[in-house]
PDB file of N, CA and C in Angstrom:
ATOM      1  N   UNK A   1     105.354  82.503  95.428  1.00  0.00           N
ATOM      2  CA  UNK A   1     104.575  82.312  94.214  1.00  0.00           C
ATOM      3  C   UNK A   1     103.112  82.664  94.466  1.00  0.00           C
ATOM      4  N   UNK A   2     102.486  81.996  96.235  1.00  0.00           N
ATOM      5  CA  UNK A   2     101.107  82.672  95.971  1.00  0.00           C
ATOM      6  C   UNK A   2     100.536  83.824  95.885  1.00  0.00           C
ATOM      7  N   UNK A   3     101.975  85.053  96.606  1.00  0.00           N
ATOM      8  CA  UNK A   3     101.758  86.562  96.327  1.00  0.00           C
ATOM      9  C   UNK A   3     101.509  87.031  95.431  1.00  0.00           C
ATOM     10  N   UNK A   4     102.311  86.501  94.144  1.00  0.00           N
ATOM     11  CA  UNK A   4     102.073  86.636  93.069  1.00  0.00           C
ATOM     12  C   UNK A   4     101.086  86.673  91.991  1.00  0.00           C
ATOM     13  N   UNK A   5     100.977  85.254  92.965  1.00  0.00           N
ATOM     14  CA  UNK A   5      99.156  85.233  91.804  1.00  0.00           C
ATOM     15  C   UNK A   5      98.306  86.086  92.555  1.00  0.00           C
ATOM     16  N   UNK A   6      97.985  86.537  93.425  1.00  0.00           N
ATOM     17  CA  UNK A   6      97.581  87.322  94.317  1.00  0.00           C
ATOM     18  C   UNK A   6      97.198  88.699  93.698  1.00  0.00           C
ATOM     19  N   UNK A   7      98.129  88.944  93.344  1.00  0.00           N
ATOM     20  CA  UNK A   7      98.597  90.308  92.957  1.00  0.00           C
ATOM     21  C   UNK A   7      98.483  90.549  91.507  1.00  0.00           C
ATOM     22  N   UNK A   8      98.645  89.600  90.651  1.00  0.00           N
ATOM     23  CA  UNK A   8      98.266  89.405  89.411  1.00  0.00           C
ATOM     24  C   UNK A   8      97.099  89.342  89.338  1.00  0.00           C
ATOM     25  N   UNK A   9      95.959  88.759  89.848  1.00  0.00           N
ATOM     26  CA  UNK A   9      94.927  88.543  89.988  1.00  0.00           C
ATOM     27  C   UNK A   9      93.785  89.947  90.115  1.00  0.00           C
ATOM     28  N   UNK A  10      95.072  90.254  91.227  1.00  0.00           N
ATOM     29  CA  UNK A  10      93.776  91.627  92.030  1.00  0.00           C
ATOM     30  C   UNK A  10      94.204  92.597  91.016  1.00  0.00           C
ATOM     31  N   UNK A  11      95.461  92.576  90.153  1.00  0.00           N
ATOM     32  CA  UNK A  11      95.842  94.107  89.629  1.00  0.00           C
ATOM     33  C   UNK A  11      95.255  93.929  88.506  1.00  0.00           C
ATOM     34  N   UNK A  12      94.255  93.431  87.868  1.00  0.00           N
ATOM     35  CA  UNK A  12      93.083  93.239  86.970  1.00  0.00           C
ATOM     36  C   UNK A  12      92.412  94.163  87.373  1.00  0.00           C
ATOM     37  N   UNK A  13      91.480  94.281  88.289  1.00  0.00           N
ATOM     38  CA  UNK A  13      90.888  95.160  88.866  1.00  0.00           C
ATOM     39  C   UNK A  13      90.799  96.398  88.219  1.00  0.00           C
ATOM     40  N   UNK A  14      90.016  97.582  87.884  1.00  0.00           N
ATOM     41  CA  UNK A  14      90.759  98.358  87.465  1.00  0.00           C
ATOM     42  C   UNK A  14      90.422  99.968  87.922  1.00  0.00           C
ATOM     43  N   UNK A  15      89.738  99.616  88.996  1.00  0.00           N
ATOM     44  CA  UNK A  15      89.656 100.537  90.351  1.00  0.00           C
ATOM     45  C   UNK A  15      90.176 100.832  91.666  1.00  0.00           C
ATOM     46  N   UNK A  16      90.332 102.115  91.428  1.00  0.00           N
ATOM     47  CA  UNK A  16      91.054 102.345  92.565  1.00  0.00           C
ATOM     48  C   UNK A  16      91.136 101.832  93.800  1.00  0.00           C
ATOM     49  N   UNK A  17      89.475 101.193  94.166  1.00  0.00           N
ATOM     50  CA  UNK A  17      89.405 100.103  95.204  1.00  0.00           C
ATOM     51  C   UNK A  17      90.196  99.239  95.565  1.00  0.00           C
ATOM     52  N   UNK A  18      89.922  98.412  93.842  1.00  0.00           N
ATOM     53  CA  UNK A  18      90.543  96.977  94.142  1.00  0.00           C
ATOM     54  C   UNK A  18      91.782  96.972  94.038  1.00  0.00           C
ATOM     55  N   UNK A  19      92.445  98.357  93.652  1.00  0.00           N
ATOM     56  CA  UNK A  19      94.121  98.167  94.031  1.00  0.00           C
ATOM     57  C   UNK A  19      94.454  98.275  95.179  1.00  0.00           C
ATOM     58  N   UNK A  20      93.532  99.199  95.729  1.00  0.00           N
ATOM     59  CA  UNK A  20      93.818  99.494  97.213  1.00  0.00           C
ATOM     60  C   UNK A  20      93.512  98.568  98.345  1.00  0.00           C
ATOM     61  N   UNK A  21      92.314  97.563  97.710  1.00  0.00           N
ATOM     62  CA  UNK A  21      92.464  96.266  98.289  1.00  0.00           C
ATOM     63  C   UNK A  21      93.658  94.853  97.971  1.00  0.00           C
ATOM     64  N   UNK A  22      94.058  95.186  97.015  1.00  0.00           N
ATOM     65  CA  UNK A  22      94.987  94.133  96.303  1.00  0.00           C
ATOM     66  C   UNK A  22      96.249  94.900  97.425  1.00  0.00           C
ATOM     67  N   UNK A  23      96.459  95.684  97.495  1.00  0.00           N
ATOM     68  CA  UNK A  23      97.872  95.982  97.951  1.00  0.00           C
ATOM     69  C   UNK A  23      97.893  96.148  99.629  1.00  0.00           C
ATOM     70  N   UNK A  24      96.512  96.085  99.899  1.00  0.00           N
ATOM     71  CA  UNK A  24      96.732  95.619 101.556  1.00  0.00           C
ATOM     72  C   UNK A  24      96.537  94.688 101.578  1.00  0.00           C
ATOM     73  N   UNK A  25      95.622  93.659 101.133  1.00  0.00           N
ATOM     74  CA  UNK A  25      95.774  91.815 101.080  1.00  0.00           C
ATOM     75  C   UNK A  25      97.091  91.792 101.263  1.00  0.00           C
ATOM     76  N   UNK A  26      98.366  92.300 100.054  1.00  0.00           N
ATOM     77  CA  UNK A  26      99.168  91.647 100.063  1.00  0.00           C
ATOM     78  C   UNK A  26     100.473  92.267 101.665  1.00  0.00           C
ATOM     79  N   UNK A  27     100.340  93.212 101.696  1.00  0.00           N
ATOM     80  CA  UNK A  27     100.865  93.313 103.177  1.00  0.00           C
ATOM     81  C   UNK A  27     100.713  92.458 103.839  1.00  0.00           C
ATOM     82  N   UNK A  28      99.414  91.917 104.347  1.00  0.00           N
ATOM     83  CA  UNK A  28      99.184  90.989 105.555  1.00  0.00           C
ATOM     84  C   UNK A  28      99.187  89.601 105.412  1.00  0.00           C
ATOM     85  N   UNK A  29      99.823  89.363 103.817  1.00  0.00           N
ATOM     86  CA  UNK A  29      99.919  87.665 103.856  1.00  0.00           C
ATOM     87  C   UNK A  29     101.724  87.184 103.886  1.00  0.00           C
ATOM     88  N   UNK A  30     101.197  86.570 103.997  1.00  0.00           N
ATOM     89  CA  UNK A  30     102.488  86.192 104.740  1.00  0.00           C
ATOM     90  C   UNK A  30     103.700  85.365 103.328  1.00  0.00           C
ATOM     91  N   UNK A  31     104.910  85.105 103.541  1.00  0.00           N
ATOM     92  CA  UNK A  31     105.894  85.527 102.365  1.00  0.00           C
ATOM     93  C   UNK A  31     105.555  83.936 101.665  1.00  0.00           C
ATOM     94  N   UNK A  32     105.217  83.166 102.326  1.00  0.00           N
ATOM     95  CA  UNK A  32     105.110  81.405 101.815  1.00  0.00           C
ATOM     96  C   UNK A  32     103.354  81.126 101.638  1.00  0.00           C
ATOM     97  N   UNK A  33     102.593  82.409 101.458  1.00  0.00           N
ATOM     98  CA  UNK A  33     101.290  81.906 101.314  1.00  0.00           C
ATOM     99  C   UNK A  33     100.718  81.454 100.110  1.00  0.00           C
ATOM    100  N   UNK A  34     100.280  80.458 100.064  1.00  0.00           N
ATOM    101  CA  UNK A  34      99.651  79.505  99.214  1.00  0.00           C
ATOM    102  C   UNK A  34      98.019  79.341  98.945  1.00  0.00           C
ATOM    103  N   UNK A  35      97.629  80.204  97.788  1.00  0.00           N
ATOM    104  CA  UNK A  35      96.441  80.941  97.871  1.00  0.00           C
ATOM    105  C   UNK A  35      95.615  79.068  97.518  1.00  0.00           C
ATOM    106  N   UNK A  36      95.606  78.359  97.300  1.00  0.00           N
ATOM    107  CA  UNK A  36      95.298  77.262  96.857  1.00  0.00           C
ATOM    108  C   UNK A  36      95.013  76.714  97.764  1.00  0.00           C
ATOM    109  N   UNK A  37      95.690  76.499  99.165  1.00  0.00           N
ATOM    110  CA  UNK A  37      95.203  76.022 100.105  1.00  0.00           C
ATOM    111  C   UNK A  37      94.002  76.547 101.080  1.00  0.00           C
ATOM    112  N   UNK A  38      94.347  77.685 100.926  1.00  0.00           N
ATOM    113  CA  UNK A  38      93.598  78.814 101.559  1.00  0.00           C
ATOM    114  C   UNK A  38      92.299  79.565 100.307  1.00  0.00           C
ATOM    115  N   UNK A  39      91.653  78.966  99.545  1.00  0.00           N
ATOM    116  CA  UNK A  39      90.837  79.314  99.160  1.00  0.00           C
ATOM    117  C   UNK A  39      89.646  80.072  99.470  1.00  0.00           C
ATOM    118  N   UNK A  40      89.109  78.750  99.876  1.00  0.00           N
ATOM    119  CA  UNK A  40      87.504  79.741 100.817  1.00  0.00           C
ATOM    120  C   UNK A  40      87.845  80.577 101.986  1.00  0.00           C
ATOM    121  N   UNK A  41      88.986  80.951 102.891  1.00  0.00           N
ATOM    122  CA  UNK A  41      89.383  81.638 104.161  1.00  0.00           C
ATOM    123  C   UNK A  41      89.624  82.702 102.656  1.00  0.00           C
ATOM    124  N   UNK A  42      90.342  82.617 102.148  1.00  0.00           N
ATOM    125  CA  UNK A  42      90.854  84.027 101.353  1.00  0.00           C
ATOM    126  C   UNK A  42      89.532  84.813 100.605  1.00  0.00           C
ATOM    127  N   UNK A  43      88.856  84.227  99.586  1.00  0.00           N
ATOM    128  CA  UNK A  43      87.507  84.822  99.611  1.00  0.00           C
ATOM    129  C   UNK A  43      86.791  85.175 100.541  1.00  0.00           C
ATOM    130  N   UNK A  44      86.578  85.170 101.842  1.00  0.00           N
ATOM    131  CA  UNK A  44      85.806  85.489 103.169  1.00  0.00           C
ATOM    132  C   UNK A  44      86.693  87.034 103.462  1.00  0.00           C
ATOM    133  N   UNK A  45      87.960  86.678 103.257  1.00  0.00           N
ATOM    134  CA  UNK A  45      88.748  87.997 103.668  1.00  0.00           C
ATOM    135  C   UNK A  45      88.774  89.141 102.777  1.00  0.00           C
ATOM    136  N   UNK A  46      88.797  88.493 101.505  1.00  0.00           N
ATOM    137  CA  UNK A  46      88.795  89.493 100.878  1.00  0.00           C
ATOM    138  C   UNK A  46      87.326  90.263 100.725  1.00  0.00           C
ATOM    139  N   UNK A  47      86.160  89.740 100.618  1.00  0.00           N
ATOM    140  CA  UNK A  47      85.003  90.223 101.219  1.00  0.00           C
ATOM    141  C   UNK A  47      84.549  91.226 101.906  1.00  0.00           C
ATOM    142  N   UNK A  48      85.368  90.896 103.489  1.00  0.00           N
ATOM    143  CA  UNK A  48      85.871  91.665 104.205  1.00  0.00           C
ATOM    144  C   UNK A  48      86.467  92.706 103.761  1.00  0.00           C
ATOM    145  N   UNK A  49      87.597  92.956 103.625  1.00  0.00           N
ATOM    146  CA  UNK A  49      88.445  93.608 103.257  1.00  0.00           C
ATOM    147  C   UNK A  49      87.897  94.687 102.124  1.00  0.00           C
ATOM    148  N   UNK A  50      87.403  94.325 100.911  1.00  0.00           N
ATOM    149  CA  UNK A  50      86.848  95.007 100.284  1.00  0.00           C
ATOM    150  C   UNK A  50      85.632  96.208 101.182  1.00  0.00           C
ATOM    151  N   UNK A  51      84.755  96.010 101.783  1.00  0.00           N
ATOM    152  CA  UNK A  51      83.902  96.194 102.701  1.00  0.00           C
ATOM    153  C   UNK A  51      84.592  97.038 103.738  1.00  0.00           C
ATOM    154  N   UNK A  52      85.956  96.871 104.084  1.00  0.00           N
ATOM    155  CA  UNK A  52      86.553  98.252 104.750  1.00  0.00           C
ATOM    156  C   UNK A  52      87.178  99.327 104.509  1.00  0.00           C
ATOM    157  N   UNK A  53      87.618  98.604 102.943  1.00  0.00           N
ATOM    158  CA  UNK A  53      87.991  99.693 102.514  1.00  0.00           C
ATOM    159  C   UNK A  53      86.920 101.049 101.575  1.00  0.00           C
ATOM    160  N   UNK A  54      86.189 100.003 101.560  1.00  0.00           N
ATOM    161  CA  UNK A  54      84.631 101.022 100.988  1.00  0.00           C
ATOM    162  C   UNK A  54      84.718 101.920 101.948  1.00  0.00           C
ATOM    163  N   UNK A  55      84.145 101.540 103.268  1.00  0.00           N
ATOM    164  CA  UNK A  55      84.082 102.297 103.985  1.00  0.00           C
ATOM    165  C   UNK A  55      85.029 103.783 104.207  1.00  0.00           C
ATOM    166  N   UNK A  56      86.420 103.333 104.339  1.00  0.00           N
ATOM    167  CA  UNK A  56      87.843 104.258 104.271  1.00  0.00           C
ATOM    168  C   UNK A  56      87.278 105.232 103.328  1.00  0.00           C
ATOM    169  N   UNK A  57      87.091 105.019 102.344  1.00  0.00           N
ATOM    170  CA  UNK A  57      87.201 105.670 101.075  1.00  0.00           C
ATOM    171  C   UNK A  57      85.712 106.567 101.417  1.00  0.00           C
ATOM    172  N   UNK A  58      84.734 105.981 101.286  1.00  0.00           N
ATOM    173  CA  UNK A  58      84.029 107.109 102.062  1.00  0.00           C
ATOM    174  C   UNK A  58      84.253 108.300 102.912  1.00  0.00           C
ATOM    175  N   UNK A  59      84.940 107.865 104.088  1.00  0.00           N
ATOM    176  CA  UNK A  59      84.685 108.647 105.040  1.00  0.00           C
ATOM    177  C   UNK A  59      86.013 109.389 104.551  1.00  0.00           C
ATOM    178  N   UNK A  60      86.782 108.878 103.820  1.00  0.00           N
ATOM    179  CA  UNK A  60      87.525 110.362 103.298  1.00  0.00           C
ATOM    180  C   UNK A  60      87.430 110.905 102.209  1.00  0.00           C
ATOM    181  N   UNK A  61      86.760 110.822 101.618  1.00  0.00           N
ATOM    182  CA  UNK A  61      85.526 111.562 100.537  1.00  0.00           C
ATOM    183  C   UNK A  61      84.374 112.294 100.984  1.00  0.00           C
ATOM    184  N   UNK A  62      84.455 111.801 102.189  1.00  0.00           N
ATOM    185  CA  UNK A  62      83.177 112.581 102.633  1.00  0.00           C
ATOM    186  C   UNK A  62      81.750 112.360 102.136  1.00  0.00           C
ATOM    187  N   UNK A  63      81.259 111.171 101.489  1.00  0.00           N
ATOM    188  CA  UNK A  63      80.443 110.765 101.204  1.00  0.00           C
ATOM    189  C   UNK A  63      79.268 110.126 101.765  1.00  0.00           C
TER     190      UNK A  63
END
């Protein structure tokens, strides 16, 4: 269920980013994760996460 909201959440988004961040978040969480418990750790990551994939996207854009 917390993938879900997860994923519901991020597929708002409506850039190519944040799908591309929404859909590697959800790779690396795990099948019983419970975004509720994990609040403030999940905002820190996704932070992160957003922030590398900027980067990605740059350097293969060439920007």
């Amino acid at each position: 269920a917390g993938r879900e909201k997860v994923m519901r959440y991020s597929g708002k988004g409506k850039s190519a980013l944040s799908r591309a961040s929404a859909a590697i978040l959800l790779e690396l969480l795990p099948q019983d994760f419970d975004p509720l418990a994990h609040v403030a750790e999940l905002v820190i990551h996704l932070g992160h996460l957003r922030k590398m994939v900027q980067r990605l996207f740059l350097l293969v854009h060439g920007l």
